[in-house]
Protein backbone atom coordinates (compact mmCIF):
# COMPACT_ATOMS: atom_id res chain seq x y z
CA UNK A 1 74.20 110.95 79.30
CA UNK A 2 72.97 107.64 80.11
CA UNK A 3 75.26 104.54 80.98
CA UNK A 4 76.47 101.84 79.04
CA UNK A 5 76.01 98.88 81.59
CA UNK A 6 78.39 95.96 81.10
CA UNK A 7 77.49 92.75 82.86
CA UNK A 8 80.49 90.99 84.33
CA UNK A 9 81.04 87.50 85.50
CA UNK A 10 84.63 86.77 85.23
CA UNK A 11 84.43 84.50 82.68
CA UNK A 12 86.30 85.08 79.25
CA UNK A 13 83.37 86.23 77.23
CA UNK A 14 82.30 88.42 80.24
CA UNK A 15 86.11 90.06 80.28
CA UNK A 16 85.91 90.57 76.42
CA UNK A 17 82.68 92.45 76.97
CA UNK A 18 83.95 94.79 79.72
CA UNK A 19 87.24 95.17 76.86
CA UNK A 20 84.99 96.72 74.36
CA UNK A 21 82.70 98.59 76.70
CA UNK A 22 85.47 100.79 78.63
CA UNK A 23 86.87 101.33 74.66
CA UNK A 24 83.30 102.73 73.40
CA UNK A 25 82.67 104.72 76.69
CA UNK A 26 85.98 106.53 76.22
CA UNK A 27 85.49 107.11 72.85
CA UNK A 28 82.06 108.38 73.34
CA UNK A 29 82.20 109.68 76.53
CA UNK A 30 79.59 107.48 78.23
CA UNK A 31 79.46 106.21 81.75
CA UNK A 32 80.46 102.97 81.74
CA UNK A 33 77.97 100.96 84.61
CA UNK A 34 79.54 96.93 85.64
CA UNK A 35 77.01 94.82 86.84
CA UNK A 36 78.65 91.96 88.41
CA UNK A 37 76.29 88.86 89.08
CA UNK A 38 76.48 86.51 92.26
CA UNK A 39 79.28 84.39 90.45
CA UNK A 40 81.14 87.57 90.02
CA UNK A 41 84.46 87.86 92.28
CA UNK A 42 84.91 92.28 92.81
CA UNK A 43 88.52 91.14 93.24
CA UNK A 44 88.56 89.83 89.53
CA UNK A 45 87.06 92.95 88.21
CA UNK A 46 88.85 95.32 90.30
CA UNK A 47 92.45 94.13 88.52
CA UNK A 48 90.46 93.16 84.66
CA UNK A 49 88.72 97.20 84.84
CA UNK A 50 92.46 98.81 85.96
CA UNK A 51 94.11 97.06 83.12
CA UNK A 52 91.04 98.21 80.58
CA UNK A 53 91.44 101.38 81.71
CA UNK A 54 95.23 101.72 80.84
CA UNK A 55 94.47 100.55 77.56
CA UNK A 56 92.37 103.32 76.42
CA UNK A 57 94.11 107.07 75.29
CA UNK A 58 92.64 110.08 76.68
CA UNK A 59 90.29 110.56 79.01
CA UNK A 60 89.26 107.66 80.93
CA UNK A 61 85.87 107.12 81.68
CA UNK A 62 83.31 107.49 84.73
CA UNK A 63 82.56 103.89 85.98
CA UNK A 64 80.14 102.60 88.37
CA UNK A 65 79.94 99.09 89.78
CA UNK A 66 77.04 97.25 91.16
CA UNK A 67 77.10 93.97 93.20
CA UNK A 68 73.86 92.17 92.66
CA UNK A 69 72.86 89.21 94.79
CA UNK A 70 70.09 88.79 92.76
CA UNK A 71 68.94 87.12 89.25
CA UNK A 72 71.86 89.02 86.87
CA UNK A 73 69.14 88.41 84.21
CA UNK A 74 66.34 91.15 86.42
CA UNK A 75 69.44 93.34 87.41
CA UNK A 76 70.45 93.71 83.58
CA UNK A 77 67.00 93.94 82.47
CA UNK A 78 66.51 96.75 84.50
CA UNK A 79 69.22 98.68 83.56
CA UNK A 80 68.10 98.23 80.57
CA UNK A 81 64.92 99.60 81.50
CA UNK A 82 66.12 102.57 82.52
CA UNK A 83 67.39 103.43 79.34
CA UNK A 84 71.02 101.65 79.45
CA UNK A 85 72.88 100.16 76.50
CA UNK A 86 73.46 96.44 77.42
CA UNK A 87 76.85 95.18 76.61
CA UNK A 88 77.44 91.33 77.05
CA UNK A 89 80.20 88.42 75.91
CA UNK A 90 78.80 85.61 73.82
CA UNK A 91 81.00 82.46 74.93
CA UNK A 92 81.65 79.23 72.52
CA UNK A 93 79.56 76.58 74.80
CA UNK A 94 76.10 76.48 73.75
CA UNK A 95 74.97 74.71 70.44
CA UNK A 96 74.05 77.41 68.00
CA UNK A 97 70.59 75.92 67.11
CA UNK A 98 69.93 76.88 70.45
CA UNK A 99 70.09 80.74 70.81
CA UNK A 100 71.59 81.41 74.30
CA UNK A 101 69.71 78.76 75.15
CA UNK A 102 69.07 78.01 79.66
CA UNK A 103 71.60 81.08 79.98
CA UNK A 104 72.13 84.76 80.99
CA UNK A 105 72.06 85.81 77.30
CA UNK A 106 69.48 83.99 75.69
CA UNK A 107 66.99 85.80 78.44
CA UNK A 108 68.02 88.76 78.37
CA UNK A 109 67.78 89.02 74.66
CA UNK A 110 64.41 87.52 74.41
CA UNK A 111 63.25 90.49 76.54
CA UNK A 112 65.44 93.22 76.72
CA UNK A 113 63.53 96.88 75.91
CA UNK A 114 66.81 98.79 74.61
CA UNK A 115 70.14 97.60 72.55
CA UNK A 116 72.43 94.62 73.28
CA UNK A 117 75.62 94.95 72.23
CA UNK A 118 77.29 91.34 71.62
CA UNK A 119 80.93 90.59 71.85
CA UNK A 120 81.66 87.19 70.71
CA UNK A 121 84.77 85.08 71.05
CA UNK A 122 86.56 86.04 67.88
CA UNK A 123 85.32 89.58 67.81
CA UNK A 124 88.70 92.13 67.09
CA UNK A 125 88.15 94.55 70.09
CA UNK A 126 89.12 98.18 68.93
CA UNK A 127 87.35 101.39 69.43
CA UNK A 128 84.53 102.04 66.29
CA UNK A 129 85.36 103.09 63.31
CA UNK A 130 82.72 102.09 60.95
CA UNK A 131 79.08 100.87 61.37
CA UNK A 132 77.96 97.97 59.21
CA UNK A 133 73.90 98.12 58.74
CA UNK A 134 71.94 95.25 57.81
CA UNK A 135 69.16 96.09 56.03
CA UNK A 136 65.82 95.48 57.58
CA UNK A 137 62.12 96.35 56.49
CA UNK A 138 61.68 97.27 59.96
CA UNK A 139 64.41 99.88 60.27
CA UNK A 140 65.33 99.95 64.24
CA UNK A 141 69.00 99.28 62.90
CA UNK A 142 68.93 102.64 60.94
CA UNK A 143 66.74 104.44 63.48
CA UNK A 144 69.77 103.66 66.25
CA UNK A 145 72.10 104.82 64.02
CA UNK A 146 70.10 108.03 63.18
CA UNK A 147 70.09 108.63 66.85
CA UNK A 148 73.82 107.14 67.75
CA UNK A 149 75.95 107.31 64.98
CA UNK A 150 76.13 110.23 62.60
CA UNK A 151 79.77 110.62 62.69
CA UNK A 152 80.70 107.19 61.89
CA UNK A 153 81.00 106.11 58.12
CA UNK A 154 78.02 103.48 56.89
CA UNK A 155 78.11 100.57 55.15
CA UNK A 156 74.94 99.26 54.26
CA UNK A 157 74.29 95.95 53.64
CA UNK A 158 71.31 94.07 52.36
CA UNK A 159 71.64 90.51 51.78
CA UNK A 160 68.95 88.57 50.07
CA UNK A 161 68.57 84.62 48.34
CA UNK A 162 65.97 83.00 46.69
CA UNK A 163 63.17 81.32 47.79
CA UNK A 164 63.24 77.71 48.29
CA UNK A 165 60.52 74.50 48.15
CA UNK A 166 56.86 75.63 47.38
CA UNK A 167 57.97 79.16 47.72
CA UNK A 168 60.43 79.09 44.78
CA UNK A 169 57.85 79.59 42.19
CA UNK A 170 61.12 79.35 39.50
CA UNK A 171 61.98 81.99 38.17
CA UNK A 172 59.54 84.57 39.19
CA UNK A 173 60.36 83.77 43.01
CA UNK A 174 63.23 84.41 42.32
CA UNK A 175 63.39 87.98 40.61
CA UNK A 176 60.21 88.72 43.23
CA UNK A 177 62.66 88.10 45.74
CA UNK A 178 65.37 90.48 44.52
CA UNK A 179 62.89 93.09 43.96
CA UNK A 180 61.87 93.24 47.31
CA UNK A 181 65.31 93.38 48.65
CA UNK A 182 66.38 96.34 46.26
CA UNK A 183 63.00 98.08 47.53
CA UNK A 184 64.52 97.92 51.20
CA UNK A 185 67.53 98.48 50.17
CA UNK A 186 66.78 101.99 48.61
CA UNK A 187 64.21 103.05 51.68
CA UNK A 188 67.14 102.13 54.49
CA UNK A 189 70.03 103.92 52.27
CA UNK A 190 67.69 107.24 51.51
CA UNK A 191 66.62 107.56 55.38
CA UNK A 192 70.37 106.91 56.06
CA UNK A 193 71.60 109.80 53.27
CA UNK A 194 69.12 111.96 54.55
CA UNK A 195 69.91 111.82 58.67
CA UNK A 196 73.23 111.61 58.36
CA UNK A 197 74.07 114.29 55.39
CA UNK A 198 76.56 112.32 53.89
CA UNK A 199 76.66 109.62 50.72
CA UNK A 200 76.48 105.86 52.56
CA UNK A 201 77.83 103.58 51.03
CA UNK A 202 75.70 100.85 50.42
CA UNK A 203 75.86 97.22 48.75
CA UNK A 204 72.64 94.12 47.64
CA UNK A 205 74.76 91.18 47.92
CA UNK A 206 72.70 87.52 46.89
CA UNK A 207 73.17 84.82 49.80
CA UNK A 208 72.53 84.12 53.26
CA UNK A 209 73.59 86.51 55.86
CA UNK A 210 75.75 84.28 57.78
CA UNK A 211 77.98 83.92 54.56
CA UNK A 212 77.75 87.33 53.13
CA UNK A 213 78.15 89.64 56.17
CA UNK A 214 81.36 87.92 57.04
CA UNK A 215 83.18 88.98 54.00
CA UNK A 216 82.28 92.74 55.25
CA UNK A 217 83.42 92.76 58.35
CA UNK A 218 86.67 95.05 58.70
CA UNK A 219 88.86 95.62 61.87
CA UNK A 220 86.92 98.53 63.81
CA UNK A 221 83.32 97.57 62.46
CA UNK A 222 80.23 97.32 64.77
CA UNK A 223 77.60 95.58 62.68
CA UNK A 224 74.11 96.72 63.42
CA UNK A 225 71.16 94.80 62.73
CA UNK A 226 67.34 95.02 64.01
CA UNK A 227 67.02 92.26 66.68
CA UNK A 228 65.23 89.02 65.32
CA UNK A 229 65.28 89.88 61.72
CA UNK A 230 67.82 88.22 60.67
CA UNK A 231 68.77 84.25 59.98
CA UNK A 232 71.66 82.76 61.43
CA UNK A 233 74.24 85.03 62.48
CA UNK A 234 77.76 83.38 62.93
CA UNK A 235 78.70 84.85 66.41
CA UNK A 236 81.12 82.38 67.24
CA UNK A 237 83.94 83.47 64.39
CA UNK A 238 82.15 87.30 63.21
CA UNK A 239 85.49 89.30 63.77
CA UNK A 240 83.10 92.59 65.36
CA UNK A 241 81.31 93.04 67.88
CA UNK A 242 76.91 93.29 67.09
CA UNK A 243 74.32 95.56 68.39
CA UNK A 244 70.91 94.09 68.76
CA UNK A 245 68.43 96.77 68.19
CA UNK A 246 64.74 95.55 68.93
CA UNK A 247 62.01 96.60 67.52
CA UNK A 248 59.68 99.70 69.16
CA UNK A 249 56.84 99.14 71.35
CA UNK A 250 53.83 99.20 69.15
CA UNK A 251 55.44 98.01 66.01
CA UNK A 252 52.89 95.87 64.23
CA UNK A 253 54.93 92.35 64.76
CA UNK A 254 52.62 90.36 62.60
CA UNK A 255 55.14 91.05 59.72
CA UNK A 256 58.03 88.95 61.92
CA UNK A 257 59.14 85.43 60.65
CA UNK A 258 59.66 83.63 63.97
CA UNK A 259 61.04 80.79 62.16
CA UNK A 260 64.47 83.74 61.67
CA UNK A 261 66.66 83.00 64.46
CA UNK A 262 69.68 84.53 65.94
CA UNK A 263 73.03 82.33 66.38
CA UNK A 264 74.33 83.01 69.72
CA UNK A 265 76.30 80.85 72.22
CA UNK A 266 75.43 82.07 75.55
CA UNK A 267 78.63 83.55 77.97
């Protein structure tokens, strides 16, 4: 089974991270991999991991650690790479307008080949119990959960507005808008139905993601969205943690508005 890897710094958001990765490996049974970067101190991690590891009931899991000297962005990318999860804290510093912008996280996101798990500052750090889906045409988010998370419970969520400006077209933008929604809606939920072999349930909701999804969030929710389809996603007070999934290799990106961004502090 392949490794979640965890990239530690010492810092707060870092800590947080490490929090909810030794909770999901025990749960899941994972190996849990720590990268710590040069700004890392072992001694830091040594006493933060021990304490993590008390937390959790059961068995504990295995853990590796790596001390990199090098660029933590390479070392994490190439975990990645290899087919590792990515789990990372999201800190409060950075403006949101600028997505992880001249840090650790906004490079590894903008090229990371697998899932990045984001654990931002207000996120409520307890083992899975649900998975809330955002809807996407491009359905990486359901795909990972295909492959990751049949025995969880589903919410789906697809959250939709009207156009705006020259797009708005009155009322017919509007009801052309909903339309298409519903239409992803029902593909997402029917895949999901159908892989999992159990009802989902599953919700259209009219307004922008960053004030619908977090009215959904629960205590024990991982939200799960495909990476960079999205607008602005309110990392800095969503109560659960988010996995990134990106798109395959090969997808035809033509259909991808790179005006959608993602809102995340860097940590």
């Amino acid at each position: 089974m392949r490794a979640t890897t965890v990239g530690f710094s010492g810092s707060g958001a870092s800590r947080r991270a490490l929090r909810w990765g030794v909770q999901s490996c025990a749960a899941t049974g994972r190996p849990l991999h720590v990268l710590v970067g040069p700004g890392g101190a072992p001694g830091d991690l040594d006493g933060q991991l021990a304490e993590e590891l008390l937390r959790v009931p059961g068995r504990e899991p295995a853990v590796d650690v790596t001390l990199t000297p090098d660029d933590p962005v390479h070392a994490l990318l190439s975990a990645a790479a290899e087919g590792s999860d990515l789990v990372l804290g999201a800190g409060r510093d950075v403006a949101p307008q600028h997505p992880g912008a001249g840090g650790v996280l906004g490079a590894v996101l903008a090229a990371a080949p697998g899932p990045v798990v984001l654990v931002g500052p207000r996120a409520v750090l307890t083992p899975t119990r649900r998975l809330l889906v955002v809807a996407s045409p491009r359905g990486a988010a359901a795909d990972w959960v295909l492959r990751r998370g049949r025995d969880l419970p589903v919410h789906l969520l697809t959250a939709w507005r009207a156009p705006s400006g020259r797009d708005a077209d009155g009322g017919s933008g509007r009801r052309h808008a909903h339309l298409a929604a519903v239409a992803v809606h029902h593909g997402v939920r029917a895949r999901l139905s159908a892989g999992t072999h159990r009802p989902v349930r599953a919700e259209v909701a009219e307004g922008a993601l960053a004030d619908v999804l977090p009215r959904r969030v629960g205590v024990g929710d991982l939200v799960v969205l495909t990476a960079g389809s999205v607008g602005d996603l309110p990392l800095r007070t969503l109560r659960a943690p988010v996995v990134l999934v990106p798109v395959p290799v090969g997808t035809d990106r033509s259909v991808v508005d790179l005006r959608e961004r993602v809102r995340t502090p860097a940590g």
